[in-house]
Structure formats: structure tokens, C-alpha cells
PDB file of N, CA and C in Angstrom:
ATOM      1  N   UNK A   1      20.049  -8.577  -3.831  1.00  0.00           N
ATOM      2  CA  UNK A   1      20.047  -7.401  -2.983  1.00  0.00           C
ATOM      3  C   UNK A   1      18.921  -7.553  -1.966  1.00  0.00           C
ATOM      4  N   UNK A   2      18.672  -7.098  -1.128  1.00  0.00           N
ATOM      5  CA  UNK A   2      18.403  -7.489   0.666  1.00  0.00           C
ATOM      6  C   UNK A   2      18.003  -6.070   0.827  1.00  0.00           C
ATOM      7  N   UNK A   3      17.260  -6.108   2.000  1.00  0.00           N
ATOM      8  CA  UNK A   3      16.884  -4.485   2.273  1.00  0.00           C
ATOM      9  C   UNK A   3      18.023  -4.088   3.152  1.00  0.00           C
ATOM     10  N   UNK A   4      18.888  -5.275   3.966  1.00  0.00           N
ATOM     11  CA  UNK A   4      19.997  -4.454   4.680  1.00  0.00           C
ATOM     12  C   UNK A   4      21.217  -4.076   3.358  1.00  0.00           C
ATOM     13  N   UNK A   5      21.135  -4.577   2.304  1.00  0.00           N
ATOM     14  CA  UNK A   5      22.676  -4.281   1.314  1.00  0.00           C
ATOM     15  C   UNK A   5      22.388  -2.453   0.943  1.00  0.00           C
ATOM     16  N   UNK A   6      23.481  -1.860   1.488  1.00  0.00           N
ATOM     17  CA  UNK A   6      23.438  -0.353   1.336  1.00  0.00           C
ATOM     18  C   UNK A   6      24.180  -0.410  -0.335  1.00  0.00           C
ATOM     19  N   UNK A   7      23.127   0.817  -0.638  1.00  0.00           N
ATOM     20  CA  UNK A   7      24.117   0.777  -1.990  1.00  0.00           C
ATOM     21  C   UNK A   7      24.275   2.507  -2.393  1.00  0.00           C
ATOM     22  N   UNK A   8      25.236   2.742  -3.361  1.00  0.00           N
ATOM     23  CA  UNK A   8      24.928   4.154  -3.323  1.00  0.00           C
ATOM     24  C   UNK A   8      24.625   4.752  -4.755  1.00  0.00           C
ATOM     25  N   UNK A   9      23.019   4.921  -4.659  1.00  0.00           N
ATOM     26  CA  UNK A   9      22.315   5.352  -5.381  1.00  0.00           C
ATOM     27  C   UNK A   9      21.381   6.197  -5.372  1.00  0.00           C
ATOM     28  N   UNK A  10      21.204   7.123  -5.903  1.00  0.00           N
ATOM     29  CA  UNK A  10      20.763   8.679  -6.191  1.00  0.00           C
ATOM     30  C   UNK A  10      18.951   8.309  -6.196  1.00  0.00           C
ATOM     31  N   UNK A  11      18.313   8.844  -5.705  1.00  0.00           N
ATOM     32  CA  UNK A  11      16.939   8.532  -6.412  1.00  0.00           C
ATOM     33  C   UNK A  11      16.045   9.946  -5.552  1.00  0.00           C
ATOM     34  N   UNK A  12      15.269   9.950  -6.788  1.00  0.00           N
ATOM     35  CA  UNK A  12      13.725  11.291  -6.175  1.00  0.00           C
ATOM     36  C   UNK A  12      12.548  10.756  -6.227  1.00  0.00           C
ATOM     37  N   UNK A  13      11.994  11.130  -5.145  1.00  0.00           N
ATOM     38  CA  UNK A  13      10.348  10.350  -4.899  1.00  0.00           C
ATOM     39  C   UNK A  13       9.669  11.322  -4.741  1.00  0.00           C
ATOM     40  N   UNK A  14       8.483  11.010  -5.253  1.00  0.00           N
ATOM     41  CA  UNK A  14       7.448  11.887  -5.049  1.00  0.00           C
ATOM     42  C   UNK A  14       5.898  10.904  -4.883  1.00  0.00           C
ATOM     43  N   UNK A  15       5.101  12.112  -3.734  1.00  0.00           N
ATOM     44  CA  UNK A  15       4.218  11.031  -3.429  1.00  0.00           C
ATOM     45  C   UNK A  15       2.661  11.725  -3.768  1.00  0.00           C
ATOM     46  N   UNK A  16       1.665  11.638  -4.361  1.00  0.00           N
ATOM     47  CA  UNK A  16       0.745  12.322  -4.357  1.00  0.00           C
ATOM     48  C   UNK A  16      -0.022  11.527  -4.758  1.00  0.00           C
ATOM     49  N   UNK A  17      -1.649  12.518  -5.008  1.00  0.00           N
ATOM     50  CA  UNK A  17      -2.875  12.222  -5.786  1.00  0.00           C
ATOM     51  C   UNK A  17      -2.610  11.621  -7.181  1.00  0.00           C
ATOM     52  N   UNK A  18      -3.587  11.328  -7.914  1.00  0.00           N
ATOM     53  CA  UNK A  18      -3.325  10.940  -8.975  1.00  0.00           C
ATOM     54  C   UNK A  18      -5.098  11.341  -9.942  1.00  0.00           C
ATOM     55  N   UNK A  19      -5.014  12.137 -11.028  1.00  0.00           N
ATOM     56  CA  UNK A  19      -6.447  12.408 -11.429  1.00  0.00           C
ATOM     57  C   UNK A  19      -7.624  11.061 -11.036  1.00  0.00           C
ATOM     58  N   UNK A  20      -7.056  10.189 -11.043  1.00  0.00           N
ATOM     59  CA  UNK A  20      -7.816   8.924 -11.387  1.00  0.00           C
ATOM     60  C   UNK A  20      -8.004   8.373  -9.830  1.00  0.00           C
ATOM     61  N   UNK A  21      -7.959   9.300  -8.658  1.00  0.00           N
ATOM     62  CA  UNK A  21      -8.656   8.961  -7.567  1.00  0.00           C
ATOM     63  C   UNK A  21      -7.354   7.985  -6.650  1.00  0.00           C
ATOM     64  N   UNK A  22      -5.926   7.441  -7.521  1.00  0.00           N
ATOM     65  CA  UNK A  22      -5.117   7.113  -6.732  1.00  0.00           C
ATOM     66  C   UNK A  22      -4.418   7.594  -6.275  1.00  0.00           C
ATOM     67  N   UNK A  23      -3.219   6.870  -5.332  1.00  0.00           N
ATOM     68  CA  UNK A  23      -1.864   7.621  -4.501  1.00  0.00           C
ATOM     69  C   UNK A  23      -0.623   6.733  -5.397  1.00  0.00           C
ATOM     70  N   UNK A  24      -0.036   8.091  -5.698  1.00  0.00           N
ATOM     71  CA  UNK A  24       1.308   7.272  -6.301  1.00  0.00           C
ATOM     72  C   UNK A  24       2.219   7.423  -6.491  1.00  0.00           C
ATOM     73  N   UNK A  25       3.205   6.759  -5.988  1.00  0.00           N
ATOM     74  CA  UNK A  25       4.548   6.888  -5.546  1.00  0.00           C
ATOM     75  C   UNK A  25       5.268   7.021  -6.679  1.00  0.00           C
ATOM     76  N   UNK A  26       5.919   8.069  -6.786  1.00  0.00           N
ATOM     77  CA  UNK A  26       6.911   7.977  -8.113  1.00  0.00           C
ATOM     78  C   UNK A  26       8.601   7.998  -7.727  1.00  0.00           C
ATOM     79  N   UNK A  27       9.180   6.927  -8.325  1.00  0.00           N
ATOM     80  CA  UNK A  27      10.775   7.227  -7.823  1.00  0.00           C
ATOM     81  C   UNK A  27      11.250   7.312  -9.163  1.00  0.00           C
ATOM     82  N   UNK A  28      12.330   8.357  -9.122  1.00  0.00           N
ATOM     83  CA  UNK A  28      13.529   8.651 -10.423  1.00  0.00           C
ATOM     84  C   UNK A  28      15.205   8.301  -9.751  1.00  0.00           C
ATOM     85  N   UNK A  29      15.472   7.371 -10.401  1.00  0.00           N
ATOM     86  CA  UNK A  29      16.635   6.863  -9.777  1.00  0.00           C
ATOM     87  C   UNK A  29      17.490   6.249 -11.298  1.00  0.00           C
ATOM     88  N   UNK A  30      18.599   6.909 -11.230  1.00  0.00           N
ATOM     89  CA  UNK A  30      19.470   6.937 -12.514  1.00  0.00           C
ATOM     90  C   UNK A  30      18.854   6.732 -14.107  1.00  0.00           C
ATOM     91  N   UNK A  31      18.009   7.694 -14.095  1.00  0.00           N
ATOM     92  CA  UNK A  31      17.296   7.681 -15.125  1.00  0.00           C
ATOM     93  C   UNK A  31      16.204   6.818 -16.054  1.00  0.00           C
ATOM     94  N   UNK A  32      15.802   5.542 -14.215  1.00  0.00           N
ATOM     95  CA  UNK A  32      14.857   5.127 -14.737  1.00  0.00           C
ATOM     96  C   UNK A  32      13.731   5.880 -13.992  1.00  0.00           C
ATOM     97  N   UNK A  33      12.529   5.530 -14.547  1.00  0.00           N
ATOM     98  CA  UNK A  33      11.393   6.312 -13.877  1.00  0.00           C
ATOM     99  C   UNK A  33      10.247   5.064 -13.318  1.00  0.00           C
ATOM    100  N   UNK A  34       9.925   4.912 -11.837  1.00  0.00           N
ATOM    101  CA  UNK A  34       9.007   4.154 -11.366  1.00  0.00           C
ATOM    102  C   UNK A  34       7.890   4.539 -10.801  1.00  0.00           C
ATOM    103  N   UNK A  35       6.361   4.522 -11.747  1.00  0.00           N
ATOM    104  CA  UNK A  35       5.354   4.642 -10.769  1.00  0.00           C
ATOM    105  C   UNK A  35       4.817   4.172 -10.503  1.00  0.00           C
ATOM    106  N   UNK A  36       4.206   4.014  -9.291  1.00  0.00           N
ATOM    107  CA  UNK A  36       3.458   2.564  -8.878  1.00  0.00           C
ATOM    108  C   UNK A  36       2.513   3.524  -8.114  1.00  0.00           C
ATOM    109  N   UNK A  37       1.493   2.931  -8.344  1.00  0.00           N
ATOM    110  CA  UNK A  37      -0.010   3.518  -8.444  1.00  0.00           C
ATOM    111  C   UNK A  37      -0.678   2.415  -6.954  1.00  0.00           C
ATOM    112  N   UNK A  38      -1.626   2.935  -5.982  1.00  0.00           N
ATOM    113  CA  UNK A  38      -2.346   2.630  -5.199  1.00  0.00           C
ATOM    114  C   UNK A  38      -3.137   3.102  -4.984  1.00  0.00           C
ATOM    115  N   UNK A  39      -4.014   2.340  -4.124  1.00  0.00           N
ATOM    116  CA  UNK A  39      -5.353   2.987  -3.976  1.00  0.00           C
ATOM    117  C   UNK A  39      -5.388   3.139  -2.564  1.00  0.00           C
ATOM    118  N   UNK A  40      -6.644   4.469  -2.193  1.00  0.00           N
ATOM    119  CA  UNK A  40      -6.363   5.329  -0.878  1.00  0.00           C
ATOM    120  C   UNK A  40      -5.785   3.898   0.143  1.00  0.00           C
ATOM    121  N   UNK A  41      -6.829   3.029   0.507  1.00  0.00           N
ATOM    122  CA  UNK A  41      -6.755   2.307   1.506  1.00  0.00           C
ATOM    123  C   UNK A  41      -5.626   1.708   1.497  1.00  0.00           C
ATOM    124  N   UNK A  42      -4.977   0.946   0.344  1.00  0.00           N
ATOM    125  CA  UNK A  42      -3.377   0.642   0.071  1.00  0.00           C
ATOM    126  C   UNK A  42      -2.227   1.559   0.402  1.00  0.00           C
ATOM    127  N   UNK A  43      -2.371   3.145   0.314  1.00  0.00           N
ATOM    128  CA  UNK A  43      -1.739   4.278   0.564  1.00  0.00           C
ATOM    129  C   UNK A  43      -1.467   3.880   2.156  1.00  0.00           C
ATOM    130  N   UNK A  44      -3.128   3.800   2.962  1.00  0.00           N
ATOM    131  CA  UNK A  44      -2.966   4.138   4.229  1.00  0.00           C
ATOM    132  C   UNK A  44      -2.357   2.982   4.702  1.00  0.00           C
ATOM    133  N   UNK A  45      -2.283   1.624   4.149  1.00  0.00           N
ATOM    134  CA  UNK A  45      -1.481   0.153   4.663  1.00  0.00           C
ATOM    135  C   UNK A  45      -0.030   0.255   4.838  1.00  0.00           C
ATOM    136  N   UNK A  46       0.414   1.098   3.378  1.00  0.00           N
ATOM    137  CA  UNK A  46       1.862   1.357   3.167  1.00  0.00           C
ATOM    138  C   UNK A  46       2.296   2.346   4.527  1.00  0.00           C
ATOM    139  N   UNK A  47       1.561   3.496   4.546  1.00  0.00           N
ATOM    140  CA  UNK A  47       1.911   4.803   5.353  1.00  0.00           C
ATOM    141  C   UNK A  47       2.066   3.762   6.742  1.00  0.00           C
ATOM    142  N   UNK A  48       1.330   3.012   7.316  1.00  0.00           N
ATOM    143  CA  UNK A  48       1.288   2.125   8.761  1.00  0.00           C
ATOM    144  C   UNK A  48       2.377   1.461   8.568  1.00  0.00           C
ATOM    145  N   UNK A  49       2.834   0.625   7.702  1.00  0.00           N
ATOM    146  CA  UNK A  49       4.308   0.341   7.452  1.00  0.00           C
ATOM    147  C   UNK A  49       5.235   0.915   7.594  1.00  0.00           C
ATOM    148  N   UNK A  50       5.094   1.827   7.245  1.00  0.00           N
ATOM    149  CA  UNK A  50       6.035   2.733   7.096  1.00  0.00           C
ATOM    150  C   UNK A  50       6.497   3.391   8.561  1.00  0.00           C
ATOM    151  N   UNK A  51       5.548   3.819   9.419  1.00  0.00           N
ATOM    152  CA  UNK A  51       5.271   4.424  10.682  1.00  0.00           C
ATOM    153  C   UNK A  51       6.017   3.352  11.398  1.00  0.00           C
ATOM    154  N   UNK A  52       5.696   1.802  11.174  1.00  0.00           N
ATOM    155  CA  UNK A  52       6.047   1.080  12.019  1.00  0.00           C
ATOM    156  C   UNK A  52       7.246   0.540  11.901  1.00  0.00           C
ATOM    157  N   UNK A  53       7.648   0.358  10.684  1.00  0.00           N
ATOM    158  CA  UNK A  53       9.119   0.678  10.309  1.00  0.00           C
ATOM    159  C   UNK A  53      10.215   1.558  11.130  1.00  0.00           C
ATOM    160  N   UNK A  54       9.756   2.862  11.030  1.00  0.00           N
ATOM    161  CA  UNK A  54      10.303   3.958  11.504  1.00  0.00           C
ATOM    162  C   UNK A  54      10.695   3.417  12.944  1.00  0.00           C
ATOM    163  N   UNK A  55       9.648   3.037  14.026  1.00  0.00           N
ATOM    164  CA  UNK A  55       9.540   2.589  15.080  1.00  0.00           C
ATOM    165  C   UNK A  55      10.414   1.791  15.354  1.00  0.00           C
ATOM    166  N   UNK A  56      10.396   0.819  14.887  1.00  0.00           N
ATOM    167  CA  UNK A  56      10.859  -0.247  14.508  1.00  0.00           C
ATOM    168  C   UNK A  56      12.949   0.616  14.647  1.00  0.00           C
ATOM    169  N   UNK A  57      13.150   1.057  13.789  1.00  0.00           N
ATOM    170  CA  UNK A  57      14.441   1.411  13.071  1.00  0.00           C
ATOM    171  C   UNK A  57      15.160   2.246  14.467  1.00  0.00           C
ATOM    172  N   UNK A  58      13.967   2.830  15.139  1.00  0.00           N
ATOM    173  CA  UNK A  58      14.403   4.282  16.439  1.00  0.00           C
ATOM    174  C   UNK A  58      14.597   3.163  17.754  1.00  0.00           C
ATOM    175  N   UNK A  59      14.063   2.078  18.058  1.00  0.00           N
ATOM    176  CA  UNK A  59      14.565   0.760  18.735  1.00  0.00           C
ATOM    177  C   UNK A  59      16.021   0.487  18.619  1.00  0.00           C
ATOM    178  N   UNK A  60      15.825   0.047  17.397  1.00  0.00           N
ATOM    179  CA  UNK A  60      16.965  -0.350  17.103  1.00  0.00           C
ATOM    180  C   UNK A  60      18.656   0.594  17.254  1.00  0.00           C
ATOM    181  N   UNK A  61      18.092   1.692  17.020  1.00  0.00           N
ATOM    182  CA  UNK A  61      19.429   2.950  16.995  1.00  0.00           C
ATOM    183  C   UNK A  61      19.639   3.163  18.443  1.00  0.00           C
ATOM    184  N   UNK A  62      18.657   2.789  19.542  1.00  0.00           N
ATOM    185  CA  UNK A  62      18.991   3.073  20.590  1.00  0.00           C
ATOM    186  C   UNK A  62      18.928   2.412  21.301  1.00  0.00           C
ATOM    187  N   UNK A  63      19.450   1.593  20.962  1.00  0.00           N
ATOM    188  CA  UNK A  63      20.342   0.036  21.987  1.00  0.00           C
ATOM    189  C   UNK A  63      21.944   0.661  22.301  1.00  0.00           C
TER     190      UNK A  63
END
């Protein structure tokens, strides 16, 4: 699987603090549960990815 293979699958994310000073992404997707734990500065690497992604994706839709 590829980041272009669409598939159709259900999933809930949630993104927050964590007591222990991290950021962490939690996804629930057919009843498995994924959390993956980062730290602030890793948070803010992902979030710039993410931004630039976006960018990236709004190019592309408007060709």
C-alpha cells in the first residue's frame, strides 16, 4: 500500500497533550488503537509537513 492506494477505511484521530509533556496522535481505525507519542519539536516538524503537504495537494487540484 502507497500513500496514493485509496482505501475505504473508517478511522478517528485525535491529537493532543500528553501528562508526560508529549503530543500524541491517536488513531482508532477498525478496532485497532494507534498511539504514537512525540515530542513538542517533532509535533511542530510533523504540523510543517503537514502545512506543506496541504500546499502541496491545493497545486495540484488546481491544474
Amino acid at each position: 500500500m502507497g500513500i496514493n492506494d485509496e482505501r475505504d477505511i473508517e478511522a478517528n484521530m485525535q491529537i493532543g497533550p500528553t501528562d508526560q509533556g508529549m503530543v500524541r496522535i491517536f488513531i482508532d481505525a477498525g478496532g485497532m488503537e494507534i498511539p504514537m507519542d512525540f515530542s513538542p519539536e517533532e509535533a511542530d516538524e510533523i504540523a510543517e509537513e503537514i502545512k506543506a503537504a496541504g500546499a502541496a495537494a491545493r497545486a495540484v487540484k488546481s491544474r
